[in-house]
C-alpha atoms as a PDB file:
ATOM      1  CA  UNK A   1      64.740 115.732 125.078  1.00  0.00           C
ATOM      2  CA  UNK A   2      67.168 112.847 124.743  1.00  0.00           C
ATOM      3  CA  UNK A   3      70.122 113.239 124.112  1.00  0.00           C
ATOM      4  CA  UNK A   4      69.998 116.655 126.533  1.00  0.00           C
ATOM      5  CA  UNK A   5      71.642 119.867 125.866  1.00  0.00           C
ATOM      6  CA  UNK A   6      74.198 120.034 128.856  1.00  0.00           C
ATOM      7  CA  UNK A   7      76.066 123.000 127.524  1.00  0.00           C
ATOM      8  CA  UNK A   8      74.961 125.052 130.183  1.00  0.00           C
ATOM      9  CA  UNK A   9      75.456 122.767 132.830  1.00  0.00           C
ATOM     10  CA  UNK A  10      77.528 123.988 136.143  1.00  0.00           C
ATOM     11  CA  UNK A  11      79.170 120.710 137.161  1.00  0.00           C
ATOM     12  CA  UNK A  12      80.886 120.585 140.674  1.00  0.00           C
ATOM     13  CA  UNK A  13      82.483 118.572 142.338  1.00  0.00           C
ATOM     14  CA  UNK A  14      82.169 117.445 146.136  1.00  0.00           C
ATOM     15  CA  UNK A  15      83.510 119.473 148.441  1.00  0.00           C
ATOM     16  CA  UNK A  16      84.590 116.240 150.345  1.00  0.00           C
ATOM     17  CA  UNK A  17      86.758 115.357 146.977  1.00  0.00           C
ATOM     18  CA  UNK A  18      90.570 115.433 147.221  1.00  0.00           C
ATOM     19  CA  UNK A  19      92.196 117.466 144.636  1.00  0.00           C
ATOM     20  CA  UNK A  20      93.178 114.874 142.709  1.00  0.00           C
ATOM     21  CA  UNK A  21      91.153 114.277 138.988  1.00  0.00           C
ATOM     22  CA  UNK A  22      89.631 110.951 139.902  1.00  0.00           C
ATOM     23  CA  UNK A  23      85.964 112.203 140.900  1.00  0.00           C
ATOM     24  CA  UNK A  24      82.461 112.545 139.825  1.00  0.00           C
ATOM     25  CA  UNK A  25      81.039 115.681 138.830  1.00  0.00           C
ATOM     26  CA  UNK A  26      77.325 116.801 139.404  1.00  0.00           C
ATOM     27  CA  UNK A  27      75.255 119.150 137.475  1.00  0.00           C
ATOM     28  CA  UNK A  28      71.697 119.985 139.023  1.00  0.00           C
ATOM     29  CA  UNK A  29      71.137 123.317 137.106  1.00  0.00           C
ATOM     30  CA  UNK A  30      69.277 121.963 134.455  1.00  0.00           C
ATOM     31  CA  UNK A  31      65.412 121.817 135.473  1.00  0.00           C
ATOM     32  CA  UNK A  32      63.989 118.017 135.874  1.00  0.00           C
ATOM     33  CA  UNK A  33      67.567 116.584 134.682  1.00  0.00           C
ATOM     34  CA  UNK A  34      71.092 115.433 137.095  1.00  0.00           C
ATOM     35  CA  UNK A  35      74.001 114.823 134.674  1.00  0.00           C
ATOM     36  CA  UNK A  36      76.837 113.031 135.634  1.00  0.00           C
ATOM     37  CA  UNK A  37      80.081 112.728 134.778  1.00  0.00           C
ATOM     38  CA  UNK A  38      83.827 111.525 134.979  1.00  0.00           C
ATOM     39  CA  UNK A  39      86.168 114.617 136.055  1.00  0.00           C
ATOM     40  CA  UNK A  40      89.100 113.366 134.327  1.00  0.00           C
ATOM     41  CA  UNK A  41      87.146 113.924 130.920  1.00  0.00           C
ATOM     42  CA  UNK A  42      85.101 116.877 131.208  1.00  0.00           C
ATOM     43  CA  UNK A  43      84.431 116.517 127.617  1.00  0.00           C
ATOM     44  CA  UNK A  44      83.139 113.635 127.407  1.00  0.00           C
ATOM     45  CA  UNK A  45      79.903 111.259 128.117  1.00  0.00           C
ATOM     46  CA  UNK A  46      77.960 112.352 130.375  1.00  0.00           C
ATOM     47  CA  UNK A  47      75.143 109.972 132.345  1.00  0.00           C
ATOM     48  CA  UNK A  48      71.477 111.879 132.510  1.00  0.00           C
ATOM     49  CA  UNK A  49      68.681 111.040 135.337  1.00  0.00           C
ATOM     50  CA  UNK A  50      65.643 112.506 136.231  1.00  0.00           C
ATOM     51  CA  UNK A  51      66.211 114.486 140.262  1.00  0.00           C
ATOM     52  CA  UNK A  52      63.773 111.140 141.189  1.00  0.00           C
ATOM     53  CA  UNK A  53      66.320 108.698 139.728  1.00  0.00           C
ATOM     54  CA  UNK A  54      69.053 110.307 141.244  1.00  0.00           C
ATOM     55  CA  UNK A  55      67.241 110.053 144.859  1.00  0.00           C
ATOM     56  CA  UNK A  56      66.817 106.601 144.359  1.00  0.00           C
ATOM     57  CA  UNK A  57      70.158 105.605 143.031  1.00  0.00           C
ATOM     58  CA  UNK A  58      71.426 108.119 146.296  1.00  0.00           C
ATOM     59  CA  UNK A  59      69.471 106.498 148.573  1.00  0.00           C
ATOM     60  CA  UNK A  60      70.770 102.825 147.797  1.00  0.00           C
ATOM     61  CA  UNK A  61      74.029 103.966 148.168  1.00  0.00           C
ATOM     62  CA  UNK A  62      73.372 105.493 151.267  1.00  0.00           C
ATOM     63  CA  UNK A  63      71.931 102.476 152.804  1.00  0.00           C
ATOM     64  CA  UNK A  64      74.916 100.278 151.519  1.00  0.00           C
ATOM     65  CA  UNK A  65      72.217  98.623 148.587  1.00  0.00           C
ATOM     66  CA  UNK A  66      75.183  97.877 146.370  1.00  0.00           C
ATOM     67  CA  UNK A  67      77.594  96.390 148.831  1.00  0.00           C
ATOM     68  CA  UNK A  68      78.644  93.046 147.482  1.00  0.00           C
END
């Protein structure tokens, strides 16, 4: 179901995350879904991926993959 129903979702932020506004915020409640989004505007867009997606966009980052 695109666009997905993220009105229950329990984002959170990491606990590694300074208290400032400027982070990302996870939501992994929602069953075969991650959703994304900018903590400065909790109302707004939010980015969807499947928990494989995720994995694989985590794992590049991990390993540095973007690094210019």
């Amino acid at each position: 179901m695109f666009p997905p129903d993220l009105s229950v979702a329990q984002f959170r932020k990491s606990s590694l995350s300074n208290s400032g506004d400027a982070c990302v915020e996870v939501a992994t409640n929602i069953p075969g879904l991650v959703a994304v989004r900018d903590s400065k505007d909790p109302s707004g867009p939010a980015l969807a991926f499947t928990p494989a997606q995720w994995r694989s966009f985590i794992g590049r980052i991990r390993t540095s993959a973007f690094d210019a």
